[in-house]
PDB file of N, CA and C in Angstrom:
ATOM      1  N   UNK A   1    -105.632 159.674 -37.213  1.00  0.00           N
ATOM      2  CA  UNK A   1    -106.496 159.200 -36.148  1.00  0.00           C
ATOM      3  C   UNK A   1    -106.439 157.685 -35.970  1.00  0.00           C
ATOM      4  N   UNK A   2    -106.232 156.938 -36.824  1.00  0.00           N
ATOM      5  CA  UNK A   2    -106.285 155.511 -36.771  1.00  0.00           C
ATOM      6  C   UNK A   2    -105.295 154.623 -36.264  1.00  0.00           C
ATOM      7  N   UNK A   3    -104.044 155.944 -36.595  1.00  0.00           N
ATOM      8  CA  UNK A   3    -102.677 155.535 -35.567  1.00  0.00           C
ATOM      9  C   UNK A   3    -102.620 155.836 -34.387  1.00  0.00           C
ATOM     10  N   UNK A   4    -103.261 156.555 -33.797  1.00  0.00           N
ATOM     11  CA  UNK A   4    -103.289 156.666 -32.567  1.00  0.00           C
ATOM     12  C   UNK A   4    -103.884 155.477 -31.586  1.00  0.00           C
ATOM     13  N   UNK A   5    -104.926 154.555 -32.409  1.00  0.00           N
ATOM     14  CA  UNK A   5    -105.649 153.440 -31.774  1.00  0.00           C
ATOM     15  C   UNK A   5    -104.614 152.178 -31.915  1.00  0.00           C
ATOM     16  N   UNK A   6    -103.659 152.458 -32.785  1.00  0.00           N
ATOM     17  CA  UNK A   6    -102.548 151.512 -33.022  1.00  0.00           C
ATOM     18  C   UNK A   6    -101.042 152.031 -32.872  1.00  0.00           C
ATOM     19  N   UNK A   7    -100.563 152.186 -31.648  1.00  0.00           N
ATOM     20  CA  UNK A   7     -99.026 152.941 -31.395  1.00  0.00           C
ATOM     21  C   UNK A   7     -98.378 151.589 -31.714  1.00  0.00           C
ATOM     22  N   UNK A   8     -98.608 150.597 -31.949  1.00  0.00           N
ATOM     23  CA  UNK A   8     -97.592 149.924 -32.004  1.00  0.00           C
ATOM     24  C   UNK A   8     -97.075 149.576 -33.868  1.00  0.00           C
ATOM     25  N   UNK A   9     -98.035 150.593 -34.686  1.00  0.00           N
ATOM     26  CA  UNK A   9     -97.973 150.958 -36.039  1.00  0.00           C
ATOM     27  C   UNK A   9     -96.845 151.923 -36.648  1.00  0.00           C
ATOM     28  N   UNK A  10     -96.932 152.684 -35.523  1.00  0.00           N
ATOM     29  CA  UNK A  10     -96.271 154.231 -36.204  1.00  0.00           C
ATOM     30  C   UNK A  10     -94.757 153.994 -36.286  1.00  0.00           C
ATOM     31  N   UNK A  11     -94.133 153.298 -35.613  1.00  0.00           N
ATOM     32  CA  UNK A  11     -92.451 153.273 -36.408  1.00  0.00           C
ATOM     33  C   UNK A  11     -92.243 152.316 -37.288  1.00  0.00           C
ATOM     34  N   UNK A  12     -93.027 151.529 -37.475  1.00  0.00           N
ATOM     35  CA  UNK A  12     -92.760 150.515 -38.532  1.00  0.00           C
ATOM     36  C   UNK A  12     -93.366 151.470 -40.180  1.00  0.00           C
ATOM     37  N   UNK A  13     -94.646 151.601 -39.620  1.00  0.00           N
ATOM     38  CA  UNK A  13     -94.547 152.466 -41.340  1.00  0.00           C
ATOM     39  C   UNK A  13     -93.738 154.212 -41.193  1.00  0.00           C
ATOM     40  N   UNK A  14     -93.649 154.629 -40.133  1.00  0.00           N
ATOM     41  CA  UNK A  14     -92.176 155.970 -40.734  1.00  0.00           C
ATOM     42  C   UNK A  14     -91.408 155.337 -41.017  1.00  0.00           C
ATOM     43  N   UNK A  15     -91.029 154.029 -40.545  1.00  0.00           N
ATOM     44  CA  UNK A  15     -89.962 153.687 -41.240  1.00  0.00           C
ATOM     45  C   UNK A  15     -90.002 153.331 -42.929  1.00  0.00           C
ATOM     46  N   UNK A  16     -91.350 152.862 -43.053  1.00  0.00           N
ATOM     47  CA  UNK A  16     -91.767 152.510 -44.722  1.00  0.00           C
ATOM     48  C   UNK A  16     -91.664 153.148 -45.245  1.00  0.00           C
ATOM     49  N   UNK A  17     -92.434 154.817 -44.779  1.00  0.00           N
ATOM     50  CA  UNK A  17     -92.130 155.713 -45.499  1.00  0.00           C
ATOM     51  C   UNK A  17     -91.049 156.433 -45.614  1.00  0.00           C
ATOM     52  N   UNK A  18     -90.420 156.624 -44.533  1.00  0.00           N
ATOM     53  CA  UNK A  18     -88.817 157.499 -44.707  1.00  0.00           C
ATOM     54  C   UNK A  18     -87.645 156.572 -45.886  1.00  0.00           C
ATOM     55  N   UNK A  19     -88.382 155.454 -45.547  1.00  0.00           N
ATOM     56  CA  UNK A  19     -87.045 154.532 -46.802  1.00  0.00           C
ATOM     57  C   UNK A  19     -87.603 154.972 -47.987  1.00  0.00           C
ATOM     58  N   UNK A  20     -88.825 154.738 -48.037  1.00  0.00           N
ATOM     59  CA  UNK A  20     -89.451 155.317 -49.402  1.00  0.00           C
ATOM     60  C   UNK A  20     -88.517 156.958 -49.770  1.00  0.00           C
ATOM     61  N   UNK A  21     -89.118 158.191 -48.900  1.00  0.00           N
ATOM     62  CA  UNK A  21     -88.780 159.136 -49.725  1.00  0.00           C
ATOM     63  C   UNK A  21     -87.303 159.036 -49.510  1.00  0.00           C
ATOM     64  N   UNK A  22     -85.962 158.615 -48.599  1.00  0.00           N
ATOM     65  CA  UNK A  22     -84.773 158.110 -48.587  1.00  0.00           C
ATOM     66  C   UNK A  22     -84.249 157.726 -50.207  1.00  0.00           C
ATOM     67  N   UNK A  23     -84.808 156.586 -50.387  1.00  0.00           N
ATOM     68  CA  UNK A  23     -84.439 155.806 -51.677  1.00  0.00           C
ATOM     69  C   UNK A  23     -84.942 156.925 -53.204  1.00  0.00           C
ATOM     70  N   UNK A  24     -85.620 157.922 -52.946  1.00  0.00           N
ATOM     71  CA  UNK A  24     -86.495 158.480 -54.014  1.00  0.00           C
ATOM     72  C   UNK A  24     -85.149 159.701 -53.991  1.00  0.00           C
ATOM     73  N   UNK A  25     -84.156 159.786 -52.655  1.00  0.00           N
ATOM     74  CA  UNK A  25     -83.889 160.971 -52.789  1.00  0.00           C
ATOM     75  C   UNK A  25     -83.995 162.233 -52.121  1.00  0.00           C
ATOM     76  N   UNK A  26     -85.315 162.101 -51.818  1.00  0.00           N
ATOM     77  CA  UNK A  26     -85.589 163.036 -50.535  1.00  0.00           C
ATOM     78  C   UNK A  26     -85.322 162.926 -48.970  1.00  0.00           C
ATOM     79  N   UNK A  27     -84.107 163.513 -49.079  1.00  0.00           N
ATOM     80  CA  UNK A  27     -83.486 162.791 -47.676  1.00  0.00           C
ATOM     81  C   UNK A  27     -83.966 163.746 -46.695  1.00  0.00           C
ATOM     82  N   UNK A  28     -83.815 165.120 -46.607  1.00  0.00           N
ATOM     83  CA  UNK A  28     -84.901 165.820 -45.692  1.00  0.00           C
ATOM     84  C   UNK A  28     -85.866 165.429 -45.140  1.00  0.00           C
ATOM     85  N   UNK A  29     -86.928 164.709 -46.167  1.00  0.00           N
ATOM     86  CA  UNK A  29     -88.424 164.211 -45.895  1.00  0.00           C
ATOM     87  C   UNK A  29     -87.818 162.954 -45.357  1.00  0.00           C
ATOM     88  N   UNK A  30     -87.278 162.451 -45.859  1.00  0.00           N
ATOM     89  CA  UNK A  30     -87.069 160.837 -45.155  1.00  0.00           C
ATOM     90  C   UNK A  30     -86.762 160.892 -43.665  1.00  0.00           C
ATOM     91  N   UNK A  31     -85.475 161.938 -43.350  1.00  0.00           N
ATOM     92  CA  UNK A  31     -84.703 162.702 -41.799  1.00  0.00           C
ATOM     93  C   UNK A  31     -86.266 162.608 -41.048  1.00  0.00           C
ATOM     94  N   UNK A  32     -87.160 163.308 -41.463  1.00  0.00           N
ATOM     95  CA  UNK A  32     -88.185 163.766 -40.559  1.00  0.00           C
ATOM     96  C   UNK A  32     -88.950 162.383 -39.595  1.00  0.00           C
ATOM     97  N   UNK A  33     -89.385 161.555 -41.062  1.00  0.00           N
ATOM     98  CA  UNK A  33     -89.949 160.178 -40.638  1.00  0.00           C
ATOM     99  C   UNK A  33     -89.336 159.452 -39.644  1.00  0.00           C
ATOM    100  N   UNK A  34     -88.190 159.151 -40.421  1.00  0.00           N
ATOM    101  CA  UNK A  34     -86.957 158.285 -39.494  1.00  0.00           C
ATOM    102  C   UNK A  34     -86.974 158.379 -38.117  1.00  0.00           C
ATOM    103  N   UNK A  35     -86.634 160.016 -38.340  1.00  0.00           N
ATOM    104  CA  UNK A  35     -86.428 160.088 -36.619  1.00  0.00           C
ATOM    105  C   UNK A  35     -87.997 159.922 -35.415  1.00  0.00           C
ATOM    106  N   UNK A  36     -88.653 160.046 -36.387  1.00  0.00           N
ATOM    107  CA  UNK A  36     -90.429 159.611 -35.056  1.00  0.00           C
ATOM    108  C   UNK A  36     -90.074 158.084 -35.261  1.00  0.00           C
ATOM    109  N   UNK A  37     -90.008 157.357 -36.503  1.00  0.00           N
ATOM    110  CA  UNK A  37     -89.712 156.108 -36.542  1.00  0.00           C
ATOM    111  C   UNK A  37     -88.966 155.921 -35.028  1.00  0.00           C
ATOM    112  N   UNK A  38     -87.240 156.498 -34.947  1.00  0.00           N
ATOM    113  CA  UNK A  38     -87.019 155.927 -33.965  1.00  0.00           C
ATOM    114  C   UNK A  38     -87.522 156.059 -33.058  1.00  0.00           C
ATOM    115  N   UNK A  39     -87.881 157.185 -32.453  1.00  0.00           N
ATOM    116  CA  UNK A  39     -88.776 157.877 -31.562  1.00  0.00           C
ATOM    117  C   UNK A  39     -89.324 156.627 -31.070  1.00  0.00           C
ATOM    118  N   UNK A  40     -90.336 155.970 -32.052  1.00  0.00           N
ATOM    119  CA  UNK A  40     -91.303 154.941 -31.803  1.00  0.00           C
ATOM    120  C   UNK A  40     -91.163 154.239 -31.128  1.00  0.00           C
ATOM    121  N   UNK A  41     -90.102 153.356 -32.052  1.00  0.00           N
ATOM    122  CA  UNK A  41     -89.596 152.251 -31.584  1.00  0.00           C
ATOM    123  C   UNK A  41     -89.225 152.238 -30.514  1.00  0.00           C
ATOM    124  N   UNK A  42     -88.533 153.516 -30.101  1.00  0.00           N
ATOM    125  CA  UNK A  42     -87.718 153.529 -29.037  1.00  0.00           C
ATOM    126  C   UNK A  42     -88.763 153.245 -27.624  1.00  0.00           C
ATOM    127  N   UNK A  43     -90.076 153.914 -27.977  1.00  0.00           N
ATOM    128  CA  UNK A  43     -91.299 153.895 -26.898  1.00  0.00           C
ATOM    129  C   UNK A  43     -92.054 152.647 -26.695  1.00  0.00           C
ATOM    130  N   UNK A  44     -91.565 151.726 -27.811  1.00  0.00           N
ATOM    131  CA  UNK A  44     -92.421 150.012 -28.067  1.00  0.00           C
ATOM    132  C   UNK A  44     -91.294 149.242 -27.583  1.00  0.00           C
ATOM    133  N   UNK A  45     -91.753 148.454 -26.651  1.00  0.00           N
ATOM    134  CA  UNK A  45     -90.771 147.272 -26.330  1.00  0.00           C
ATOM    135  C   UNK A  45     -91.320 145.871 -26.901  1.00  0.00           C
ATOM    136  N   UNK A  46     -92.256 146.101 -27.836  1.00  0.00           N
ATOM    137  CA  UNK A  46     -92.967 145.206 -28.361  1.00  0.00           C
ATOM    138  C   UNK A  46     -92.406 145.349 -29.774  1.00  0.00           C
ATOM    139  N   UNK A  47     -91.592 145.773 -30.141  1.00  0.00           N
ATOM    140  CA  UNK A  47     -90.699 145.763 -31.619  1.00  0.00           C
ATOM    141  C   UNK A  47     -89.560 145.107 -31.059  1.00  0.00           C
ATOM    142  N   UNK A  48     -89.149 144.057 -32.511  1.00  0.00           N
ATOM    143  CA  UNK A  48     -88.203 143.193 -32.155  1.00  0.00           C
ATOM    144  C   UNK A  48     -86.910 143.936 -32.635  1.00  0.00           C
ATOM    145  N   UNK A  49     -85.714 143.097 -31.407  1.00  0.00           N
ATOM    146  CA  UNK A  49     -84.801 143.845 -31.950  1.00  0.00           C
ATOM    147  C   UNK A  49     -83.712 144.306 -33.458  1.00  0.00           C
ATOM    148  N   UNK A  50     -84.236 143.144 -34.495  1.00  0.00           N
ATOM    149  CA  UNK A  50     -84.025 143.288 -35.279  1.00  0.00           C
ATOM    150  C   UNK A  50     -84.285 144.758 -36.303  1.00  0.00           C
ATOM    151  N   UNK A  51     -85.885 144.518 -36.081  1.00  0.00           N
ATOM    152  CA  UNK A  51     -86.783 145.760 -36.663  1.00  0.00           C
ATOM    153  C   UNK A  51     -85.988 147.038 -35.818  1.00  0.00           C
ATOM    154  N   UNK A  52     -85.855 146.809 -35.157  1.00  0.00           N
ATOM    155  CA  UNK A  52     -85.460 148.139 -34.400  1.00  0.00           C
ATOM    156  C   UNK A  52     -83.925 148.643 -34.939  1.00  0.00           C
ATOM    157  N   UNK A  53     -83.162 147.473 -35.666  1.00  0.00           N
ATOM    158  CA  UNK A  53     -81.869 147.914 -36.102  1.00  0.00           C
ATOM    159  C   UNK A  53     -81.959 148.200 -37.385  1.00  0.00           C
ATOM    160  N   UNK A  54     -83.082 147.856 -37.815  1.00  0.00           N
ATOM    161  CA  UNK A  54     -83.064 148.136 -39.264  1.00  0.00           C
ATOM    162  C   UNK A  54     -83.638 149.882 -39.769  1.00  0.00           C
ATOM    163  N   UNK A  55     -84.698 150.052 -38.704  1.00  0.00           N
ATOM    164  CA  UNK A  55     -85.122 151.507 -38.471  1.00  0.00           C
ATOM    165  C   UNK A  55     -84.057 152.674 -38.162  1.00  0.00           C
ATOM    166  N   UNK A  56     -82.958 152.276 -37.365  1.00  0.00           N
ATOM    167  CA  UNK A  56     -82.105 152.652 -36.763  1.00  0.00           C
ATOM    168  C   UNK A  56     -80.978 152.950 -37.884  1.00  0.00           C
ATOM    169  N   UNK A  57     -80.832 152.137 -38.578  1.00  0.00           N
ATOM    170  CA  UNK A  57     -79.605 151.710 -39.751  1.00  0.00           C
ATOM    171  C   UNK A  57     -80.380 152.811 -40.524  1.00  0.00           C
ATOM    172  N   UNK A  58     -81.118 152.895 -41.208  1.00  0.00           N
ATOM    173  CA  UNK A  58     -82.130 153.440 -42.174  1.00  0.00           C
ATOM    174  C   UNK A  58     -82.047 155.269 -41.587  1.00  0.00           C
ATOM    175  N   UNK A  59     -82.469 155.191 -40.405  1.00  0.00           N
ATOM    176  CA  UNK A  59     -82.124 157.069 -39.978  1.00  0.00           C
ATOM    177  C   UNK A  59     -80.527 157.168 -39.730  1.00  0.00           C
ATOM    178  N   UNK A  60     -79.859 156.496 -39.120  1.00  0.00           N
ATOM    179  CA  UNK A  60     -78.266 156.764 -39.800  1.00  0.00           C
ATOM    180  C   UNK A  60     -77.890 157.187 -41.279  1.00  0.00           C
ATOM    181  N   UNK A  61     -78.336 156.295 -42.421  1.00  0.00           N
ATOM    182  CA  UNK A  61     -78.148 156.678 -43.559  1.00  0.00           C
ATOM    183  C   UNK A  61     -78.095 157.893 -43.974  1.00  0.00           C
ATOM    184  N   UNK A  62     -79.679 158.328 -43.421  1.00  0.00           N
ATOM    185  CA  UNK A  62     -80.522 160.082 -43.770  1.00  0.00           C
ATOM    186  C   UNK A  62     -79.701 160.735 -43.061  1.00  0.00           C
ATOM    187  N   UNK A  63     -79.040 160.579 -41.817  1.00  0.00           N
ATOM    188  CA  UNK A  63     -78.609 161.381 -40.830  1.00  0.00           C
ATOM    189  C   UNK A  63     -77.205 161.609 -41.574  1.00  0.00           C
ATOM    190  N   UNK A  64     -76.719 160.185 -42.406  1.00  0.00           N
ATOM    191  CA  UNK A  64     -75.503 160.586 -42.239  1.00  0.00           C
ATOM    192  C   UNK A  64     -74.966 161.749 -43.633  1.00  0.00           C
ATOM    193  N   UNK A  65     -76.607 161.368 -44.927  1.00  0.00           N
ATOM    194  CA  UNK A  65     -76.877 162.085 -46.377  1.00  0.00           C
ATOM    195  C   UNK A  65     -76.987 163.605 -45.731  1.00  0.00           C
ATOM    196  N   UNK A  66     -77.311 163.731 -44.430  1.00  0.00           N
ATOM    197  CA  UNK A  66     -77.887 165.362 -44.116  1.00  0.00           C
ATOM    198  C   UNK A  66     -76.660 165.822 -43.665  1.00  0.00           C
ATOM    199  N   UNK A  67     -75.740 165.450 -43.747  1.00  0.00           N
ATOM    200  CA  UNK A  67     -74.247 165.693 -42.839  1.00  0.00           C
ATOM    201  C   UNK A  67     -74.539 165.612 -41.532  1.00  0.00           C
ATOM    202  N   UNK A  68     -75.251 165.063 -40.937  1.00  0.00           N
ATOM    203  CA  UNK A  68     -75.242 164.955 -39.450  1.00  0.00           C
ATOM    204  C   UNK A  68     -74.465 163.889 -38.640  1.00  0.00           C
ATOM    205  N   UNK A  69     -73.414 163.889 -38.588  1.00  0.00           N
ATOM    206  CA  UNK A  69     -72.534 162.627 -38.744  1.00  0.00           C
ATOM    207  C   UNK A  69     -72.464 161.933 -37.147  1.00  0.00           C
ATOM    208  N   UNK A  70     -72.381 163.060 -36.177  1.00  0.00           N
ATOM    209  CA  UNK A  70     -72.463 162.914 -34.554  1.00  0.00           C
ATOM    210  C   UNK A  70     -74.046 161.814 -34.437  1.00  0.00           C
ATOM    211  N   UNK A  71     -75.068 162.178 -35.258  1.00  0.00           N
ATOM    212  CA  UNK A  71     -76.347 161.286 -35.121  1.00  0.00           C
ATOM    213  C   UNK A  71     -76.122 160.092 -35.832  1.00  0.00           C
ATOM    214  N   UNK A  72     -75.584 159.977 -36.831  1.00  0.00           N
ATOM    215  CA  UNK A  72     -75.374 158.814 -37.805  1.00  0.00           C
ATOM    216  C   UNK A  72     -74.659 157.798 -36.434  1.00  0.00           C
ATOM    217  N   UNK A  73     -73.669 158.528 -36.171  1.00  0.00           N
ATOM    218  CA  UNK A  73     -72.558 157.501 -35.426  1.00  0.00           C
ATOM    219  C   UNK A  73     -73.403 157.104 -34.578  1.00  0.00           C
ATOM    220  N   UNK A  74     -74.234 157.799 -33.387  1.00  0.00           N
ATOM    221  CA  UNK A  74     -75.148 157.344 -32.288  1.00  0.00           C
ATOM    222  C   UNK A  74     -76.116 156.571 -33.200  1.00  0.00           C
ATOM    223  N   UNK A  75     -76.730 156.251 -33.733  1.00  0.00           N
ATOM    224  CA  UNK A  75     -77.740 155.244 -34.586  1.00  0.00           C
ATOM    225  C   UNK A  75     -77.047 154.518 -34.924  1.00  0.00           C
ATOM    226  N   UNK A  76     -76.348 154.085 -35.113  1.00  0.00           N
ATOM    227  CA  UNK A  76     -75.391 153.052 -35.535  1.00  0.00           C
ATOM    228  C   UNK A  76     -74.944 152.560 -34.483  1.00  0.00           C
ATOM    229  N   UNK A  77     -74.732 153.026 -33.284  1.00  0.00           N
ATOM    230  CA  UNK A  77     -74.280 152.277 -32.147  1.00  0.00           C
ATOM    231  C   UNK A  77     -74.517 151.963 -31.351  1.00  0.00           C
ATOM    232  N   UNK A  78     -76.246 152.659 -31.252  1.00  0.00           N
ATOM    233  CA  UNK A  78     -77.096 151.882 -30.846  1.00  0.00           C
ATOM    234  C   UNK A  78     -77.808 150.397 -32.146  1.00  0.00           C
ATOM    235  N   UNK A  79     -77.786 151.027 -32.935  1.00  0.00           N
ATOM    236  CA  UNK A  79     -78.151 149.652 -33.665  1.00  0.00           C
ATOM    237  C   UNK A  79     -77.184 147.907 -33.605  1.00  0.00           C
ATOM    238  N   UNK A  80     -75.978 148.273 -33.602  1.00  0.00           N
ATOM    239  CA  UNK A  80     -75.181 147.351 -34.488  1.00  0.00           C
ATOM    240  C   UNK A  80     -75.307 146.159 -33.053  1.00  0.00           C
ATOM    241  N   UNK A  81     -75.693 146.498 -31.864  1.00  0.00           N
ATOM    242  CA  UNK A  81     -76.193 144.987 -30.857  1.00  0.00           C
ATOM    243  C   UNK A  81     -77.520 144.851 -30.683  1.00  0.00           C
ATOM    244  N   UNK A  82     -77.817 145.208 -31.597  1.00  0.00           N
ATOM    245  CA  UNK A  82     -79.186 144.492 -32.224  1.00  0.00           C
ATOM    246  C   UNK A  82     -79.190 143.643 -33.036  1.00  0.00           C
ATOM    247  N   UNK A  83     -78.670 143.542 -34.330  1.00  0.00           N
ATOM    248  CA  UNK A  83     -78.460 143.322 -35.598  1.00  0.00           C
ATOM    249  C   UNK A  83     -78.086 141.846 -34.826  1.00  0.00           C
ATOM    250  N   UNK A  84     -78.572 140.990 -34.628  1.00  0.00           N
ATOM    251  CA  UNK A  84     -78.070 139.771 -34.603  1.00  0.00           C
ATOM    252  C   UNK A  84     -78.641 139.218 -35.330  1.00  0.00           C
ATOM    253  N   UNK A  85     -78.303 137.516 -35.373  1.00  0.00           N
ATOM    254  CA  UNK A  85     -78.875 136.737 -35.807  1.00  0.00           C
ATOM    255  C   UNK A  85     -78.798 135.813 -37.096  1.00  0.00           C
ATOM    256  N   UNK A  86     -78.916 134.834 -38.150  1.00  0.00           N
ATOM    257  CA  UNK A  86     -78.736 134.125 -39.225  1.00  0.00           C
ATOM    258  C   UNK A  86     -79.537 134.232 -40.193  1.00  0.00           C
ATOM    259  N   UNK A  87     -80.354 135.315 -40.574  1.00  0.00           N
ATOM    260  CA  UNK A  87     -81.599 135.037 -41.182  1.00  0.00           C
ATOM    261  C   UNK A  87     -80.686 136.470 -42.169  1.00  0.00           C
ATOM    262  N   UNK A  88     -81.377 136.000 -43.333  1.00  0.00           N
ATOM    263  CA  UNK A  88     -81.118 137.076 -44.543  1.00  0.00           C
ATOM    264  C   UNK A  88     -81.104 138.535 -43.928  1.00  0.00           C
ATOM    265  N   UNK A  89     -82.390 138.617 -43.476  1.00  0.00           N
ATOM    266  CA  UNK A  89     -82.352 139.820 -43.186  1.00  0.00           C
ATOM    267  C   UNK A  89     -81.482 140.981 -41.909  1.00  0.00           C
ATOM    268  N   UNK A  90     -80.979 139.754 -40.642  1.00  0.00           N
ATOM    269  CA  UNK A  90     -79.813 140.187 -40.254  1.00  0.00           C
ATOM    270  C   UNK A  90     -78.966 140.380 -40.771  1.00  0.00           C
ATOM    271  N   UNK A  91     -78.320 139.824 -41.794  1.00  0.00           N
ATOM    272  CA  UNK A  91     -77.194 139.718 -42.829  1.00  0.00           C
ATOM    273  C   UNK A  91     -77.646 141.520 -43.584  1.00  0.00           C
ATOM    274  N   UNK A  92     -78.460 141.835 -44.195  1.00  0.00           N
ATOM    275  CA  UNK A  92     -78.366 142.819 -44.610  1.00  0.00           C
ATOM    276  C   UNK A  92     -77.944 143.687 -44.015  1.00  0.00           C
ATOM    277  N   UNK A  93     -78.885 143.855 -42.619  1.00  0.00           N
ATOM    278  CA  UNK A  93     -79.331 145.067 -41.554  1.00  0.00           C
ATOM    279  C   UNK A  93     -77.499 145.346 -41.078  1.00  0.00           C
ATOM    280  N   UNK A  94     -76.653 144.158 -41.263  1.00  0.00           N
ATOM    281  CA  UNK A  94     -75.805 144.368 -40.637  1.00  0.00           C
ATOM    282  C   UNK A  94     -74.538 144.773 -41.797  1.00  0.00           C
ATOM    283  N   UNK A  95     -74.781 144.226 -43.246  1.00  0.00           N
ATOM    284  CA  UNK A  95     -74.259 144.502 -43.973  1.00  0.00           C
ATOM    285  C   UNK A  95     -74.352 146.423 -44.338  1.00  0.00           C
ATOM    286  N   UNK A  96     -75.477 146.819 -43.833  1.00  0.00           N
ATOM    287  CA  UNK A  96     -75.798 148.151 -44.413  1.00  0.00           C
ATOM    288  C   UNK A  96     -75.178 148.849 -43.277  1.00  0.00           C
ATOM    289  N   UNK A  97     -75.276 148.310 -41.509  1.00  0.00           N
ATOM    290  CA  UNK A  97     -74.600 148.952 -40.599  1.00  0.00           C
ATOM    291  C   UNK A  97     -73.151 149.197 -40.844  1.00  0.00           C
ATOM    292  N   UNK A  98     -72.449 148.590 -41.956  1.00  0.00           N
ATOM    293  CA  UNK A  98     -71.285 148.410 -42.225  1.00  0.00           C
ATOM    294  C   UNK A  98     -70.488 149.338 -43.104  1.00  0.00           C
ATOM    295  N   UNK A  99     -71.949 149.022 -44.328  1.00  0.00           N
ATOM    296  CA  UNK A  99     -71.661 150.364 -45.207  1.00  0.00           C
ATOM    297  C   UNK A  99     -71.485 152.232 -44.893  1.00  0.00           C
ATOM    298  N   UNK A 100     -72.579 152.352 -44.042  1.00  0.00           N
ATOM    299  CA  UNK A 100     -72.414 153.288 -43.223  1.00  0.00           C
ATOM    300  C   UNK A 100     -71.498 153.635 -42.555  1.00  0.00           C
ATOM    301  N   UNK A 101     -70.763 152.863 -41.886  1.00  0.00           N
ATOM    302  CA  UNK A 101     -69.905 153.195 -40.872  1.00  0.00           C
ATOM    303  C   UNK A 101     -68.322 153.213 -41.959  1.00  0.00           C
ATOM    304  N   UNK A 102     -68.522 152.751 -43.267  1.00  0.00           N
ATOM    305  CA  UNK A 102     -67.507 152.667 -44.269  1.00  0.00           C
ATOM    306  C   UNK A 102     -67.472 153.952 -44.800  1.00  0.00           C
ATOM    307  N   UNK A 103     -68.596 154.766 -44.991  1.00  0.00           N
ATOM    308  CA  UNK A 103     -68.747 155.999 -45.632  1.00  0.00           C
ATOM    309  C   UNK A 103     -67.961 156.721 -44.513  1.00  0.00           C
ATOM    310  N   UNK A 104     -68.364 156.855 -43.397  1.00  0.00           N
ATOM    311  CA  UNK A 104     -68.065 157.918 -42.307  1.00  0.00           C
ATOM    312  C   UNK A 104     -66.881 157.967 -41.799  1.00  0.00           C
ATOM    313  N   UNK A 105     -65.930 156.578 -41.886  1.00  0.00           N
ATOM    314  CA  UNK A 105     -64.660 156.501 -41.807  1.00  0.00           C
ATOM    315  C   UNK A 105     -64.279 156.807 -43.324  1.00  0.00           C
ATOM    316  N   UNK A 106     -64.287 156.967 -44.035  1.00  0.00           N
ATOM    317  CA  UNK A 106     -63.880 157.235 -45.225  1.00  0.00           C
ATOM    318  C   UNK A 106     -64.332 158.950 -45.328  1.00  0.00           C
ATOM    319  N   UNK A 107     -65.093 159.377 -45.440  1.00  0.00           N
ATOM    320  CA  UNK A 107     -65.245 160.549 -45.277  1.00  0.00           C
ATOM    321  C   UNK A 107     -64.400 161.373 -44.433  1.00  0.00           C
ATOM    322  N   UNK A 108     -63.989 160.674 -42.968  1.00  0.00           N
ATOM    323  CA  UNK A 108     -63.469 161.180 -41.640  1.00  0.00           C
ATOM    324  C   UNK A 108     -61.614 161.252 -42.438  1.00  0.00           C
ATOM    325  N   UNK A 109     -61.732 160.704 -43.635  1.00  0.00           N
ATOM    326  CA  UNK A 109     -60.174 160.089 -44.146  1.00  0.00           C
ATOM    327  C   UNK A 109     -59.249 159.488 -43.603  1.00  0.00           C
ATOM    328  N   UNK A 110     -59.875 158.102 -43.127  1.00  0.00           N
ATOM    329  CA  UNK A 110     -59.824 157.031 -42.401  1.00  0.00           C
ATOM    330  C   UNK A 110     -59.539 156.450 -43.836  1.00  0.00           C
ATOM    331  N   UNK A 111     -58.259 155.322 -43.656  1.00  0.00           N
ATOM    332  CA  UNK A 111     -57.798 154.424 -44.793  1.00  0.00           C
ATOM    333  C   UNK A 111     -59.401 153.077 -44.679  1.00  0.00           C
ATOM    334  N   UNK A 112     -60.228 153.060 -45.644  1.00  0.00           N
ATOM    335  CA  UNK A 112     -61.346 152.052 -45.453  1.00  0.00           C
ATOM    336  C   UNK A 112     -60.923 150.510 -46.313  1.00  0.00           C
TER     337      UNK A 112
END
């Protein structure tokens, strides 16, 4: 109920939480979050575009742990012209867009 008085809440913490159960392992539970996460974001134009690549990067991961590889690739390609910028945390968001897209060409048995 309390998120509903605050929509501009709900993809930033699915995203808290899907990394949470993500990182724990539970990639199912994480898949679920993620994707309202993007959902969210996708409905807030008041999330910056950074946050929005990092949410994005983050349900690729799950998408790509669930074998869903057609969604991984679309999250990722919508993310990766977002990911700008000089600050640490672009550097990650874009370092992890990287890793991802390293697994999936490597998986695809693509020389990485």
């Amino acid at each position: 109920p309390m998120l509903e008085a605050h929509p501009e809440l709900r993809g930033p913490l699915a995203t808290l939480m899907g990394s949470a159960y993500f990182n724990m392992g539970a990639v199912a539970r994480s898949r679920d979050l993620l994707d309202q996460a993007v959902a969210s974001i996708r409905a807030d134009p008041s999330i910056e575009p950074l946050a929005r690549a990092a949410t994005l990067e983050r349900a690729a991961s799950a998408a790509y742990r669930s074998g869903e590889l057609e969604v991984a690739h679309a999250y990722l390609d919508e993310a990766e012209p977002l990911a700008v910028g000089d600050s640490a945390e672009a550097y990650r968001v874009r370092d992890a867009i990287a890793d991802v897209r390293w697994d999936l060409a490597r998986d695809a048995g693509e020389s990485a």
